[in-house]
PDB file of N, CA and C in Angstrom:
ATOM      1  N   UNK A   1       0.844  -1.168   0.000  1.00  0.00           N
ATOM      2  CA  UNK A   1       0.000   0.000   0.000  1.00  0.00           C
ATOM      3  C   UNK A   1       0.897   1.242   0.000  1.00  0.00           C
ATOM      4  N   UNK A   2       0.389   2.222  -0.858  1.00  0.00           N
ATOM      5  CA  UNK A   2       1.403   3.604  -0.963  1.00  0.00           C
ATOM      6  C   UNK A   2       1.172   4.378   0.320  1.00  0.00           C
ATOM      7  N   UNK A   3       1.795   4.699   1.234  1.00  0.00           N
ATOM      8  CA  UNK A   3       1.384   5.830   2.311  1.00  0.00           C
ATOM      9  C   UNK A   3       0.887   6.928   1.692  1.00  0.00           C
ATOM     10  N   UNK A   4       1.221   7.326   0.730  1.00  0.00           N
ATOM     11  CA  UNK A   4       0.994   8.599   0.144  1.00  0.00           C
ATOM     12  C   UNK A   4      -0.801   9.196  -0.441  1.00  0.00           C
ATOM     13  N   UNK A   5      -0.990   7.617  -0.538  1.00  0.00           N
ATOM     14  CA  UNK A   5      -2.594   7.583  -0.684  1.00  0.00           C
ATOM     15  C   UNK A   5      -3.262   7.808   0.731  1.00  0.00           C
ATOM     16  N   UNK A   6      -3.214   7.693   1.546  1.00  0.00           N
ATOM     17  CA  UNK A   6      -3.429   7.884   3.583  1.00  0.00           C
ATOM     18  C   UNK A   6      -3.383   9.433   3.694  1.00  0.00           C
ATOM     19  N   UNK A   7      -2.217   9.787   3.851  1.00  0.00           N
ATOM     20  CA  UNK A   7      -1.240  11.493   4.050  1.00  0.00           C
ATOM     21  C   UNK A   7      -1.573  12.475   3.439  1.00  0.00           C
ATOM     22  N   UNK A   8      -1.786  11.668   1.824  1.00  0.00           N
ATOM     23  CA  UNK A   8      -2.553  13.022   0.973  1.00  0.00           C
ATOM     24  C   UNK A   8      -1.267  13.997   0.399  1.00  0.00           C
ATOM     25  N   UNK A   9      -1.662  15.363   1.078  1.00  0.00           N
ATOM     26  CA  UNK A   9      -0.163  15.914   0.572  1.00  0.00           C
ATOM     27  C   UNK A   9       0.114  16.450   2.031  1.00  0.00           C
ATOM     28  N   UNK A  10       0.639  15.664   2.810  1.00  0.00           N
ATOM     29  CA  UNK A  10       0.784  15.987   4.072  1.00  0.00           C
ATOM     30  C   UNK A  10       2.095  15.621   4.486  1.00  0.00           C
ATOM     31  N   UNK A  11       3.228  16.417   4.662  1.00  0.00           N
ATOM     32  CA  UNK A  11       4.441  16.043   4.567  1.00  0.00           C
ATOM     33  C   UNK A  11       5.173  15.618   5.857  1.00  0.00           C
ATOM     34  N   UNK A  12       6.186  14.659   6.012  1.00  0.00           N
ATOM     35  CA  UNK A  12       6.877  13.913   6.823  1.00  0.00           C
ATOM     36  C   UNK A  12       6.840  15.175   8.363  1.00  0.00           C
ATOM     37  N   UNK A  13       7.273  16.287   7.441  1.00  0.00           N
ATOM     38  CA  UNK A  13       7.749  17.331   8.487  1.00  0.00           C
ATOM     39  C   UNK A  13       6.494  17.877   9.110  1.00  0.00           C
ATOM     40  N   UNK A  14       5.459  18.370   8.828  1.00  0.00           N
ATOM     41  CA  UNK A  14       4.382  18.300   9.356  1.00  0.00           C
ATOM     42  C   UNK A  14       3.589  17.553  10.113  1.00  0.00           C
ATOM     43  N   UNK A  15       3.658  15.825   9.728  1.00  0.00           N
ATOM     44  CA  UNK A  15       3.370  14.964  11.066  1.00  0.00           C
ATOM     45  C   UNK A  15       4.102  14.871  11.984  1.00  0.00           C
ATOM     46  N   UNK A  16       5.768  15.203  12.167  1.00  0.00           N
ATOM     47  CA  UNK A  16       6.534  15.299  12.976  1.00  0.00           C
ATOM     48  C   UNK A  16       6.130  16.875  13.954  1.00  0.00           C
ATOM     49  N   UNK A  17       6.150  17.681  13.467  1.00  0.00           N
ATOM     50  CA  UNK A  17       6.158  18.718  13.864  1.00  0.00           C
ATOM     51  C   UNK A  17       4.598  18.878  14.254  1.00  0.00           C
ATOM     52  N   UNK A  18       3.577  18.212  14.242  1.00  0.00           N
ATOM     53  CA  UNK A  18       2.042  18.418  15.051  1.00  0.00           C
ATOM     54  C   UNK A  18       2.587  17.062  16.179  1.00  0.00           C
ATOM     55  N   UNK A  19       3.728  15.807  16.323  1.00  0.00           N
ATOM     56  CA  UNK A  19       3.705  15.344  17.270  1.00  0.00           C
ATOM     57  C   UNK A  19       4.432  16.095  18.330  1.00  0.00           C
ATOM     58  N   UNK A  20       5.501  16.728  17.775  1.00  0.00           N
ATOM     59  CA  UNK A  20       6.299  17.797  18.818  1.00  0.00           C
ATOM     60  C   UNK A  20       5.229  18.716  19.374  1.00  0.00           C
ATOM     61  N   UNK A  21       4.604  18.691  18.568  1.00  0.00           N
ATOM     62  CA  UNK A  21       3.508  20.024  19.475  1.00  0.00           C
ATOM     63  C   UNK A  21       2.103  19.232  20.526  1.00  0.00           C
ATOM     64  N   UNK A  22       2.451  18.295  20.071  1.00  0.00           N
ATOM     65  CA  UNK A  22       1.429  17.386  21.214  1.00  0.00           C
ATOM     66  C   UNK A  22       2.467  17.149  22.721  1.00  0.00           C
ATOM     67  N   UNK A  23       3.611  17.042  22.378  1.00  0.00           N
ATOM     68  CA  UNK A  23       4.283  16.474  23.282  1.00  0.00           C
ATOM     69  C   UNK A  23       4.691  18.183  24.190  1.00  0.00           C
ATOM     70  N   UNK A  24       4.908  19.230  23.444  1.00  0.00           N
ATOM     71  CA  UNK A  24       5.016  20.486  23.869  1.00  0.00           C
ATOM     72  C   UNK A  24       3.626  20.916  24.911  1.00  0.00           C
ATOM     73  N   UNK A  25       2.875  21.101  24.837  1.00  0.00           N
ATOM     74  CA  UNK A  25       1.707  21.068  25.421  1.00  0.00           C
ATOM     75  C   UNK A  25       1.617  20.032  26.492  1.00  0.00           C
ATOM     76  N   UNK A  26       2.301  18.817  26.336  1.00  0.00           N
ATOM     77  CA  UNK A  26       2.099  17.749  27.433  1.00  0.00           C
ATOM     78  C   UNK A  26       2.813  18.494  28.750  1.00  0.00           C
ATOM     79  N   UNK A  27       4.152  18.445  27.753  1.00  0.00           N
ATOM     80  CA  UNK A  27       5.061  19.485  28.846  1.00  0.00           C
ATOM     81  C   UNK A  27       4.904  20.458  29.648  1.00  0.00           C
ATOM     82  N   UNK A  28       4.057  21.464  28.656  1.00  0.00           N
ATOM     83  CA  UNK A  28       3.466  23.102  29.343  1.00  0.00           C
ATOM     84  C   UNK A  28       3.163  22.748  30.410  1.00  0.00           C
ATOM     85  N   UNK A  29       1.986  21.278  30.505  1.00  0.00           N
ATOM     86  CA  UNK A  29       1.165  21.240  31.518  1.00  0.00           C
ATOM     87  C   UNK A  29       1.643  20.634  32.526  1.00  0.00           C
ATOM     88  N   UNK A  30       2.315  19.614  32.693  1.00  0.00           N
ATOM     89  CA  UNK A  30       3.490  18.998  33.583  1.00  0.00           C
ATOM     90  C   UNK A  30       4.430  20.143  34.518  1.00  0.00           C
ATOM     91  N   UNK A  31       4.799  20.543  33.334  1.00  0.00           N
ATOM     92  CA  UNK A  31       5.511  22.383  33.995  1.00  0.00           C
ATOM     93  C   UNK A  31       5.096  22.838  35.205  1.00  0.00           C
ATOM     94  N   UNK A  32       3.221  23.161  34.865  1.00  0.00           N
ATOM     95  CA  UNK A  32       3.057  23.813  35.892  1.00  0.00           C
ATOM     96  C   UNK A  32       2.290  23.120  37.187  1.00  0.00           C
ATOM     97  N   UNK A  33       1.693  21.716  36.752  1.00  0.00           N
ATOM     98  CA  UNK A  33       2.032  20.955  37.721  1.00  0.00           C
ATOM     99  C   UNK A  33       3.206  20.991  38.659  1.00  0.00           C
ATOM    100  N   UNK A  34       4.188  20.782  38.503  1.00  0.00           N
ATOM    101  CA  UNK A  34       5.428  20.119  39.009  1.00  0.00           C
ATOM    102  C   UNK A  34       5.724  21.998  39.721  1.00  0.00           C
ATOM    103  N   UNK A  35       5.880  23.028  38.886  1.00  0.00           N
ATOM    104  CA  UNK A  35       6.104  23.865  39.399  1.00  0.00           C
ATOM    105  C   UNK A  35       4.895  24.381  40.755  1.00  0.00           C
ATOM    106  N   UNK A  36       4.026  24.529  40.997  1.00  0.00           N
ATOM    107  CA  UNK A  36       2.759  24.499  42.191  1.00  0.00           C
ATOM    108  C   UNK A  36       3.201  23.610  42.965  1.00  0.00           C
ATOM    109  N   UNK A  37       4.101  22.121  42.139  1.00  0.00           N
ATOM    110  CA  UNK A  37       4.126  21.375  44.176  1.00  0.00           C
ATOM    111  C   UNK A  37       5.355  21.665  44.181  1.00  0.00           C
ATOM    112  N   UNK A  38       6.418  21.874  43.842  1.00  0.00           N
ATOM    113  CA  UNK A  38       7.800  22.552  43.862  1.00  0.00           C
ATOM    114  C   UNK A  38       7.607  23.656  45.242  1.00  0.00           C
ATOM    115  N   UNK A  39       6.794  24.855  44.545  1.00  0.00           N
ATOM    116  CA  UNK A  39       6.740  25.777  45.726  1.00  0.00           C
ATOM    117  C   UNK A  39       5.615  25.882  46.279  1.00  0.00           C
ATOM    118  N   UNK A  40       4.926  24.787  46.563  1.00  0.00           N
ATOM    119  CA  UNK A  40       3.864  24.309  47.621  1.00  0.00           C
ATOM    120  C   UNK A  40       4.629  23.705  48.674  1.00  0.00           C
ATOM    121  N   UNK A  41       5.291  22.668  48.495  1.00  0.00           N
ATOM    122  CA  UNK A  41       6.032  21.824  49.382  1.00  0.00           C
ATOM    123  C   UNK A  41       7.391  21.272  49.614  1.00  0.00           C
ATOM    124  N   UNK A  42       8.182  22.386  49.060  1.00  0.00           N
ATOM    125  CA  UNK A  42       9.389  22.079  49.103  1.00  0.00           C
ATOM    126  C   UNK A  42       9.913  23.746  50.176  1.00  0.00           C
ATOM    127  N   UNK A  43      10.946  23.008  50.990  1.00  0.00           N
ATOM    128  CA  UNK A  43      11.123  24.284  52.563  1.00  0.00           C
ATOM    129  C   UNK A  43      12.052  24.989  51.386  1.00  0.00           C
ATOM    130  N   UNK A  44      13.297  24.472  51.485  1.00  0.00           N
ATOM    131  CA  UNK A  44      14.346  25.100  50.699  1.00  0.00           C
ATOM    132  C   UNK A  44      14.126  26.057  49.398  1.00  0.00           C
ATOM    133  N   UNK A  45      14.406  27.322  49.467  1.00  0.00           N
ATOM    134  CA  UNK A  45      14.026  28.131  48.358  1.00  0.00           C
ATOM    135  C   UNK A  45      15.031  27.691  47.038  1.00  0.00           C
ATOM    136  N   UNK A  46      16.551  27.255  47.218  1.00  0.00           N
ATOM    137  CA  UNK A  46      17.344  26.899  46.722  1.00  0.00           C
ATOM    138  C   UNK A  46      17.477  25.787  45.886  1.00  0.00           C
ATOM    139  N   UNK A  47      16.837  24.709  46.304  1.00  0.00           N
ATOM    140  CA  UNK A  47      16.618  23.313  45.758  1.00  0.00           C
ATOM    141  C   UNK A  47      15.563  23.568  44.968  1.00  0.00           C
ATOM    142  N   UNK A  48      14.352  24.527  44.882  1.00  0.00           N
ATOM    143  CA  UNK A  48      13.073  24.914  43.834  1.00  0.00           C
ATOM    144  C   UNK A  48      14.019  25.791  42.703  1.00  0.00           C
ATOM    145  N   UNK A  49      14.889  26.446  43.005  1.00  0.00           N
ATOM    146  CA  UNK A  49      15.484  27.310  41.791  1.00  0.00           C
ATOM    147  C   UNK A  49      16.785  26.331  41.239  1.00  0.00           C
ATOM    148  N   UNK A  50      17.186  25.762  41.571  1.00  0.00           N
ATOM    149  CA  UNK A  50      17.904  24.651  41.071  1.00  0.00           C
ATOM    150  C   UNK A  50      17.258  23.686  40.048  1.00  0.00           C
ATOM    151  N   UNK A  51      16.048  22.888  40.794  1.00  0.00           N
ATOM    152  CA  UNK A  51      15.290  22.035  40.318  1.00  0.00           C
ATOM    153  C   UNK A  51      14.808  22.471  38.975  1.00  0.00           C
ATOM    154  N   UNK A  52      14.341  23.926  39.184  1.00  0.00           N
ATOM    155  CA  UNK A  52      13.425  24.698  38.175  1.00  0.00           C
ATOM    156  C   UNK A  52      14.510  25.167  36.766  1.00  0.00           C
ATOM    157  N   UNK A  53      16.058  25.421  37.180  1.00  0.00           N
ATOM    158  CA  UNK A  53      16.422  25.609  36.137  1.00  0.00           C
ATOM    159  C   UNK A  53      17.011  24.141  35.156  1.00  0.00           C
ATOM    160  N   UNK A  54      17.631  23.262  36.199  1.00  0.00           N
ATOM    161  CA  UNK A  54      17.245  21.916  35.222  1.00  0.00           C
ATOM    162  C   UNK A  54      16.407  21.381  34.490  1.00  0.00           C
ATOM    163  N   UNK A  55      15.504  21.820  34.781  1.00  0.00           N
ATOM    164  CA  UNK A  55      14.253  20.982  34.268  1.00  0.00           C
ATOM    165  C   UNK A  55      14.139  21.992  32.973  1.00  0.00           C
ATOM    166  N   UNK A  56      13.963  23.537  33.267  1.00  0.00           N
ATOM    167  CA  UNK A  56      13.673  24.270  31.917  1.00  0.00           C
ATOM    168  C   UNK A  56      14.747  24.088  31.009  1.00  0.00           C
ATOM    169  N   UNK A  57      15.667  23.860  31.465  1.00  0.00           N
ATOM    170  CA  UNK A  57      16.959  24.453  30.461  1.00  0.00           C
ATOM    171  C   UNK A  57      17.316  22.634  29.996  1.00  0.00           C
ATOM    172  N   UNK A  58      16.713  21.773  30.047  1.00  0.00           N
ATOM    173  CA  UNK A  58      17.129  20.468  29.562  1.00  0.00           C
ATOM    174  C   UNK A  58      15.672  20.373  28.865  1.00  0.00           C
ATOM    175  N   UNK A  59      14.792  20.757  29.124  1.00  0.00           N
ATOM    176  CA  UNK A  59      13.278  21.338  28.289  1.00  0.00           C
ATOM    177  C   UNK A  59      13.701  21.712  26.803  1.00  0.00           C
ATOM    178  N   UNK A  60      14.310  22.955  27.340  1.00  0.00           N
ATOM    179  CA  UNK A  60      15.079  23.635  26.332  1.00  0.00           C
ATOM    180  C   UNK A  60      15.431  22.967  25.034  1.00  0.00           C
ATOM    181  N   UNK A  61      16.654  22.632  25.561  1.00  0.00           N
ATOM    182  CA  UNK A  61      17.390  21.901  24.769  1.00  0.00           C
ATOM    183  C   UNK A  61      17.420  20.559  24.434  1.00  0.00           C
ATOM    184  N   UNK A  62      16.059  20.015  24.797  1.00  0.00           N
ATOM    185  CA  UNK A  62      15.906  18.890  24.058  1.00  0.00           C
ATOM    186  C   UNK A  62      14.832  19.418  22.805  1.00  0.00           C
ATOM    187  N   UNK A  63      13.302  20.214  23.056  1.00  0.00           N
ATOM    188  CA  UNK A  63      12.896  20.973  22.183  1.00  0.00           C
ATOM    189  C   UNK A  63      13.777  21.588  20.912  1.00  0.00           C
ATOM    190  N   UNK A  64      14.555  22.565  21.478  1.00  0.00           N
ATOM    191  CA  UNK A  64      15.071  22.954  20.465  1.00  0.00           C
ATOM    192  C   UNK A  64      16.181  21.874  19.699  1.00  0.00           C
ATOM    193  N   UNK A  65      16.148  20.975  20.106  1.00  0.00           N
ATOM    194  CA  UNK A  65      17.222  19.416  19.106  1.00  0.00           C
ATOM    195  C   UNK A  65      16.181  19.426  18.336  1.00  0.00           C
ATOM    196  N   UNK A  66      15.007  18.820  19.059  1.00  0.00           N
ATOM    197  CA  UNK A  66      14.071  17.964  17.876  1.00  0.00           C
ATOM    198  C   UNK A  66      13.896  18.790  16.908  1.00  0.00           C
ATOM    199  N   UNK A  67      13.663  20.377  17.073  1.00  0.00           N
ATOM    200  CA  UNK A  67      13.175  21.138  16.140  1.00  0.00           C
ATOM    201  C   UNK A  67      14.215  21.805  14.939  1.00  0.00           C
ATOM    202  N   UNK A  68      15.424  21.587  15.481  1.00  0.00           N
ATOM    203  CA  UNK A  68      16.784  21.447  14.162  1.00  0.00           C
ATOM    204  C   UNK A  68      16.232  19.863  13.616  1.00  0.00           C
ATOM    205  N   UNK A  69      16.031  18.847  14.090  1.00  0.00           N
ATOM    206  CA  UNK A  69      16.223  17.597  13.828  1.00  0.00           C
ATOM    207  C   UNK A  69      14.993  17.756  12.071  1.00  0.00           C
ATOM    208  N   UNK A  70      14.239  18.141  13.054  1.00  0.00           N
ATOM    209  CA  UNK A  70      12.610  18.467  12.168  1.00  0.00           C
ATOM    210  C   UNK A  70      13.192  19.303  10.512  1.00  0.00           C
ATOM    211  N   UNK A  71      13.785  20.464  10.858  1.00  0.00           N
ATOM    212  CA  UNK A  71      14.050  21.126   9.762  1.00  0.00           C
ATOM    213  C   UNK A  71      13.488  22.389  10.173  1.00  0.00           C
ATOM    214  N   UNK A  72      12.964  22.736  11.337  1.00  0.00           N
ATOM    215  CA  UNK A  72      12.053  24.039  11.233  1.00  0.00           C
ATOM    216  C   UNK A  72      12.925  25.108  11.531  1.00  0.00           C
ATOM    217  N   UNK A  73      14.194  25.177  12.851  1.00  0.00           N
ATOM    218  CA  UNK A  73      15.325  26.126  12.433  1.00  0.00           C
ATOM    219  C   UNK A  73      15.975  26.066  11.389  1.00  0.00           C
TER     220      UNK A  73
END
C-alpha cells in the first residue's frame, strides 16, 4: 500500500512537527504541575530554583534538538 494515498499531501515534516507540538503542550502542563508542588512543598528556596532551572533548560534543549532535527530552524 502507498502511504501517500493515507497522508494526501501531508508532509513527513508536518506529522513530525504536530507530534512535537502534542508532546510540547504535554510538557506546558506537567511544567506547571510540578512547578505548584515545587513551591507548595518544598522548605528550601534553593533546591526549587535549582530544580526549576534543570528541568527548563534540559526542556530547552531537548525541544530545540528535535526542532533542528525536524528542519524548522
Amino acid at each position: 500500500m502507498d502511504p501517500s494515498i493515507l497522508l494526501g499531501d501531508i508532509s513527513i515534516q508536518q506529522i513530525l512537527l504536530g507530534i512535537l507540538s502534542a508532546v510540547f503542550l504535554f510538557f506546558i502542563v506537567m511544567s506547571i504541575i510540578l512547578y505548584y508542588h515545587w513551591r507548595k512543598y518544598t522548605e528550601r528556596a534553593s533546591t526549587v530554583i535549582f530544580a526549576e532551572f534543570i528541568y527548563l533548560t534540559g526542556g530547552a534543549i531537548l525541544f530545540s534538538s528535535a526542532l533542528i532535527l525536524i528542519g524548522i530552524i
